[in-house]
Every structure is written in structure tokens, then in C-alpha cells.
PDB file of N, CA and C in Angstrom:
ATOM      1  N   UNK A   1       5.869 -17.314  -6.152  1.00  0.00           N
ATOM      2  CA  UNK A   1       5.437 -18.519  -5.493  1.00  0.00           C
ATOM      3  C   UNK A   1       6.013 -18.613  -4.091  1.00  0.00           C
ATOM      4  N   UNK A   2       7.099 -17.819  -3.620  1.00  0.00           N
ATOM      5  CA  UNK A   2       7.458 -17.886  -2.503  1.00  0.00           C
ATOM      6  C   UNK A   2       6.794 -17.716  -1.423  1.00  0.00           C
ATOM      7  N   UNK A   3       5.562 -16.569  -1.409  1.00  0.00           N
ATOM      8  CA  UNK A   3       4.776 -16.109  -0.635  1.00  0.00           C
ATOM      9  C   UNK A   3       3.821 -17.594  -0.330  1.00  0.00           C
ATOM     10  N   UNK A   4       3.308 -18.285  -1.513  1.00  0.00           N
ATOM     11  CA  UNK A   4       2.516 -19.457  -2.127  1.00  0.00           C
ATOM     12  C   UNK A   4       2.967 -20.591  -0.973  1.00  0.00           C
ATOM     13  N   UNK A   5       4.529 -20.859  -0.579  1.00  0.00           N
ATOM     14  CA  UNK A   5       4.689 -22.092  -0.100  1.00  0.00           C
ATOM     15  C   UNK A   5       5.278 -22.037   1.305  1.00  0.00           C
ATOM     16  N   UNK A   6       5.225 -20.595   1.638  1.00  0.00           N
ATOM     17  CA  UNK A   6       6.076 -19.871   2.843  1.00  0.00           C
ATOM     18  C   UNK A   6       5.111 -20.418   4.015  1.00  0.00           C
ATOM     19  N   UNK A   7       5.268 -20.270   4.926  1.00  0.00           N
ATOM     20  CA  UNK A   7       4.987 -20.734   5.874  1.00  0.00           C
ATOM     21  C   UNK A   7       4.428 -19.694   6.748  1.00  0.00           C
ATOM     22  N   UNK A   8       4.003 -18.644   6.588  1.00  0.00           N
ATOM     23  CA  UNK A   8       3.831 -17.839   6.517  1.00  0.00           C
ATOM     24  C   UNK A   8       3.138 -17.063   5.442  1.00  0.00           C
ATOM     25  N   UNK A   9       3.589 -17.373   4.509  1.00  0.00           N
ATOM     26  CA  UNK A   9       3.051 -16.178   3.594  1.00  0.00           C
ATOM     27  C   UNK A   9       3.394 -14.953   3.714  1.00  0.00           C
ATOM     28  N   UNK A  10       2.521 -14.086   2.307  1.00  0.00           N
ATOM     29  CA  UNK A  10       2.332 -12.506   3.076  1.00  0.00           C
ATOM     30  C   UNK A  10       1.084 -12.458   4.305  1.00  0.00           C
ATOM     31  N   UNK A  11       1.863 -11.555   5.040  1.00  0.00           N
ATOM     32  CA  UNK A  11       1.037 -11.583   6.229  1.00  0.00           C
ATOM     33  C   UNK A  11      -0.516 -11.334   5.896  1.00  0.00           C
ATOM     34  N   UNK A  12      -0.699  -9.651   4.788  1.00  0.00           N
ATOM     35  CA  UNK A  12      -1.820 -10.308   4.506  1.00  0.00           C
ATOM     36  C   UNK A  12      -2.908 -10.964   3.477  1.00  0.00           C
ATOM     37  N   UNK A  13      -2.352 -12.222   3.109  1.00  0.00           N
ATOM     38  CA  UNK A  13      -2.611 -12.883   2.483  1.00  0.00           C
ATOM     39  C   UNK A  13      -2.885 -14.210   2.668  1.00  0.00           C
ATOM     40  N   UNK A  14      -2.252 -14.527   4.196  1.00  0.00           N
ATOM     41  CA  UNK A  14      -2.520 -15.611   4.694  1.00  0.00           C
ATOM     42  C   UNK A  14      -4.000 -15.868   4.132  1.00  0.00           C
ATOM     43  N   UNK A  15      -4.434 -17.582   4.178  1.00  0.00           N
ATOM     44  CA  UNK A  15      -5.505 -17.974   4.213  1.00  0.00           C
ATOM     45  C   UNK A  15      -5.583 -19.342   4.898  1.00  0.00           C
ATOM     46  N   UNK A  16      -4.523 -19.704   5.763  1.00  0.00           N
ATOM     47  CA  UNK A  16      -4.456 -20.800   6.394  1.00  0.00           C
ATOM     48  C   UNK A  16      -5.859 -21.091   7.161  1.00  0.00           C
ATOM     49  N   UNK A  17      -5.657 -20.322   7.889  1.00  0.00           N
ATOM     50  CA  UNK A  17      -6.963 -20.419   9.357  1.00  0.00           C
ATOM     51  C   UNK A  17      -8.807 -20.215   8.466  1.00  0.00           C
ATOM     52  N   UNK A  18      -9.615 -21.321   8.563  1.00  0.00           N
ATOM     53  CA  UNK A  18     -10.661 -21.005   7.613  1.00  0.00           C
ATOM     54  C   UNK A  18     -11.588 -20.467   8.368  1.00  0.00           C
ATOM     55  N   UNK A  19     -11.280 -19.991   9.690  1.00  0.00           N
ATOM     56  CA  UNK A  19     -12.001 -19.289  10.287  1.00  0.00           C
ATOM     57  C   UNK A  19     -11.731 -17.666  10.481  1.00  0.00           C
ATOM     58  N   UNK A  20     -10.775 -17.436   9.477  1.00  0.00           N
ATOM     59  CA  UNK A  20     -10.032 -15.753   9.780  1.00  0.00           C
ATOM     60  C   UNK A  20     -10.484 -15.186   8.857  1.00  0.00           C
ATOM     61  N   UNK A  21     -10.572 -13.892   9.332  1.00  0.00           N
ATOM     62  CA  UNK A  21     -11.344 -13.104   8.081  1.00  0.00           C
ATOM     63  C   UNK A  21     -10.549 -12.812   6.884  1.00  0.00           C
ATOM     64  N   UNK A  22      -9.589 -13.217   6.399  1.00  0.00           N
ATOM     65  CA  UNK A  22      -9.299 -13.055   5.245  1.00  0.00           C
ATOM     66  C   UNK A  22      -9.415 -14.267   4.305  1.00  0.00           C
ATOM     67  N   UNK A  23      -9.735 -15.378   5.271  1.00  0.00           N
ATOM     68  CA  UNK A  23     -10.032 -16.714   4.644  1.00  0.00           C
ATOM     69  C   UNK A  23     -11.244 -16.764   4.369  1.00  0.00           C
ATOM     70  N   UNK A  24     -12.547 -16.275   5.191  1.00  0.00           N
ATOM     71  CA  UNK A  24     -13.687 -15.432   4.810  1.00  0.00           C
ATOM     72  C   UNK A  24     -14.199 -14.585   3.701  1.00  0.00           C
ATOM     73  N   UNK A  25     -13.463 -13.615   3.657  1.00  0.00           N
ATOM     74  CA  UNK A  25     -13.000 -12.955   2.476  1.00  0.00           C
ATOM     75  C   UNK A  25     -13.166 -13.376   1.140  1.00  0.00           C
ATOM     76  N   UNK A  26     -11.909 -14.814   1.354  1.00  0.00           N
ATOM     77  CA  UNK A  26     -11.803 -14.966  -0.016  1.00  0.00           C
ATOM     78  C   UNK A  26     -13.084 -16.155  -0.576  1.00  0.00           C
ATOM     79  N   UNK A  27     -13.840 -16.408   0.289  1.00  0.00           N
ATOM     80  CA  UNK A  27     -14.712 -17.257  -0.052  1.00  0.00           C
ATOM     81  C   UNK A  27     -15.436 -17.438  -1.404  1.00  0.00           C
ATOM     82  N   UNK A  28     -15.989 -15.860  -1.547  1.00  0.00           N
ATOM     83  CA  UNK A  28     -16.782 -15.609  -3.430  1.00  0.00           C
ATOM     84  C   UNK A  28     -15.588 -16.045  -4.294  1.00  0.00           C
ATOM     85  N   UNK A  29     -14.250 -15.838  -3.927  1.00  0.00           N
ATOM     86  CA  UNK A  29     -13.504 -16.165  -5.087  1.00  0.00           C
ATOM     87  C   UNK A  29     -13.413 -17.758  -5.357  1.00  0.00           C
ATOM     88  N   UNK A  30     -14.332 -18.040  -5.063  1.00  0.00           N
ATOM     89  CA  UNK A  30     -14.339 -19.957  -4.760  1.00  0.00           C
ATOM     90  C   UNK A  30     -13.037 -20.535  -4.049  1.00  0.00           C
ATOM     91  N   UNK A  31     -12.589 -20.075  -3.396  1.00  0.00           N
ATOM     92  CA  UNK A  31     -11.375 -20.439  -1.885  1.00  0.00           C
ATOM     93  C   UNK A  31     -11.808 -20.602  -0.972  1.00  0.00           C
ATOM     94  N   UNK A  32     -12.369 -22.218  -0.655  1.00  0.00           N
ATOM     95  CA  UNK A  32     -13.222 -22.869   0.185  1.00  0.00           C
ATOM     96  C   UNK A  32     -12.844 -23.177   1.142  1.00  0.00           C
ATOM     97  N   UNK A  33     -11.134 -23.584   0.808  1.00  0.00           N
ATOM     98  CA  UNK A  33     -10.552 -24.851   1.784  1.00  0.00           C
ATOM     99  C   UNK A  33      -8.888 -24.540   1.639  1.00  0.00           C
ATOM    100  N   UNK A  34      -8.778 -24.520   3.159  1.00  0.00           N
ATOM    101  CA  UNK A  34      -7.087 -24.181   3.229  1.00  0.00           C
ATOM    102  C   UNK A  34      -6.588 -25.297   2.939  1.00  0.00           C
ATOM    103  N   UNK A  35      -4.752 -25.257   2.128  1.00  0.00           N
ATOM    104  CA  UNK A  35      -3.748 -26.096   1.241  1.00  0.00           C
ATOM    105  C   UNK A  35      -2.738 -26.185   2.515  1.00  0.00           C
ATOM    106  N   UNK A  36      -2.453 -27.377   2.203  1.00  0.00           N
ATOM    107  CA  UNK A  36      -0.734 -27.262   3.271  1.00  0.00           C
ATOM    108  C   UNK A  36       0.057 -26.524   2.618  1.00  0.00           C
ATOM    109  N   UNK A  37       0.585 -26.321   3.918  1.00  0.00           N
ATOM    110  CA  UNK A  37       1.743 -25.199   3.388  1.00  0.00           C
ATOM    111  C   UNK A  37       2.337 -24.978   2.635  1.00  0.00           C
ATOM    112  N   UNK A  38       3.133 -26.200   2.733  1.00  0.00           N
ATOM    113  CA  UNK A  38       4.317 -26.870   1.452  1.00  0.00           C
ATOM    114  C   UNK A  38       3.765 -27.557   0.674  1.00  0.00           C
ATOM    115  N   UNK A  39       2.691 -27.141   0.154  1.00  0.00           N
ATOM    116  CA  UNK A  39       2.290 -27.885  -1.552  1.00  0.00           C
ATOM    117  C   UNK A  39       2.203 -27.303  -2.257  1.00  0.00           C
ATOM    118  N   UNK A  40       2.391 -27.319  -3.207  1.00  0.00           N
ATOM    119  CA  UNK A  40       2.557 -27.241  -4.578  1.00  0.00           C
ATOM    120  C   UNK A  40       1.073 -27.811  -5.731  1.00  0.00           C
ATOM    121  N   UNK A  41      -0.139 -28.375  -5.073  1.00  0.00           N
ATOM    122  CA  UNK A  41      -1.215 -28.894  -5.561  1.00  0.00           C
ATOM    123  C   UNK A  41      -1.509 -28.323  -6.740  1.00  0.00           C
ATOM    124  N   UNK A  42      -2.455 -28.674  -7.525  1.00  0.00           N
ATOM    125  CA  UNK A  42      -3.284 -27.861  -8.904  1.00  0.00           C
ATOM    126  C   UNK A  42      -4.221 -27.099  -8.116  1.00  0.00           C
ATOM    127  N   UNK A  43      -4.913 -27.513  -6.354  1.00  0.00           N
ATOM    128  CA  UNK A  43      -5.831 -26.467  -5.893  1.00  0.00           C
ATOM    129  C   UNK A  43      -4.882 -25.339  -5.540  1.00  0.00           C
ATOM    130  N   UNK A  44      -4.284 -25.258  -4.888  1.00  0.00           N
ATOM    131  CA  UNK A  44      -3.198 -23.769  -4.459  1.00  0.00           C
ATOM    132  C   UNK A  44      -2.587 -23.267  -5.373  1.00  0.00           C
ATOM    133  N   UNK A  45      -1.933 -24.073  -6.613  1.00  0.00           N
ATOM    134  CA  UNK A  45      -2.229 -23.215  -7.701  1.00  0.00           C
ATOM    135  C   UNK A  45      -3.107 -22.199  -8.412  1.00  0.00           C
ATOM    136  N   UNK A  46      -4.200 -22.700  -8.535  1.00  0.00           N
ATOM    137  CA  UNK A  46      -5.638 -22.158  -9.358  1.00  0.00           C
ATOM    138  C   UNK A  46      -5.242 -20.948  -8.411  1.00  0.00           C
ATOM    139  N   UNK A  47      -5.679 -21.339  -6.724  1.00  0.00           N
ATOM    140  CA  UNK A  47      -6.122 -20.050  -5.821  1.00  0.00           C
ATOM    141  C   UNK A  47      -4.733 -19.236  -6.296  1.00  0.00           C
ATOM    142  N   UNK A  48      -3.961 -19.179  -6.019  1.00  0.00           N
ATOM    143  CA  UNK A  48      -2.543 -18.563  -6.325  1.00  0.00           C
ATOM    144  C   UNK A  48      -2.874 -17.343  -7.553  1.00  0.00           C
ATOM    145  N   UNK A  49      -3.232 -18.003  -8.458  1.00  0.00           N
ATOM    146  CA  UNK A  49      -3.893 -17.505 -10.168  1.00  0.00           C
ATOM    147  C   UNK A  49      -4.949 -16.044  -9.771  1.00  0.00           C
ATOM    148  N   UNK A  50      -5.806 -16.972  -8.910  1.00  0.00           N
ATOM    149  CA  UNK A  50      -7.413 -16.068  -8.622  1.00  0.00           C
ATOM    150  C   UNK A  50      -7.008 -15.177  -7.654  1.00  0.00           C
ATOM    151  N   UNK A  51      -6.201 -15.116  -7.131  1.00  0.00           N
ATOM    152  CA  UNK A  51      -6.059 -14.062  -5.677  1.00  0.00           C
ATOM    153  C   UNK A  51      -4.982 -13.287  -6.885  1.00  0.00           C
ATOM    154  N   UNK A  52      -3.797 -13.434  -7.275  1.00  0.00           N
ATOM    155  CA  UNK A  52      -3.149 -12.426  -8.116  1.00  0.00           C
ATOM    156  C   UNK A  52      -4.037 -11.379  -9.142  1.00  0.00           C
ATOM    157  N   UNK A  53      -5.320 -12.463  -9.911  1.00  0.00           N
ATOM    158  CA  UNK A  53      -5.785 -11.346 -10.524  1.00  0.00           C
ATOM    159  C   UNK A  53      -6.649 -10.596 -10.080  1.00  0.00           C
ATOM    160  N   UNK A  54      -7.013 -10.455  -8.327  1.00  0.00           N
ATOM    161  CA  UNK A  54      -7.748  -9.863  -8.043  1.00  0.00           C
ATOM    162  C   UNK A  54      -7.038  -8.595  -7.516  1.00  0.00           C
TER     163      UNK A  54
END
């Protein structure tokens, strides 16, 4: 979860910017909409879930 609430992230894993291509990317995985940083939500969870098992 560290990567999850970092401020940063892994570099590439970021999905902050919903205009960057890795935020693009993850779109089919239903990851619509960037999370603040520092949350902890049930949405950045789920995504958290769906990007690990991919």
C-alpha cells in the first residue's frame, strides 16, 4: 500500500494525471478517475486490487 498512498507512487504506475498515458492505459480496467493521494477510499482500493492482478 505504500506505493497506493505515496505521493508519488511507483513511477510507473502513477495514475494521477488523467490525461497521461498510463492513466489512459488503465481505462478498460474500469480506472476512470484519479484518487487523492492520501486516501485510503473503497475506489483506490478496488483500483489497487485490479492493477495488482493485472
Amino acid at each position: 500500500m505504500g506505493y497506493a498512498i505515496s505521493e508519488i507512487g511507483a513511477d510507473h504506475l502513477v495514475l494521477a494525471n488523467p490525461e497521461g498515458i498510463p492513466f489512459k492505459n488503465a481505462r478498460p480496467l474500469e480506472i476512470t478517475e484519479a484518487q487523492p493521494v492520501s486516501s485510503l477510499n473503497e475506489e483506490k482500493m478496488r483500483q489497487f486490487y485490479v492493477l495488482e492482478k493485472v
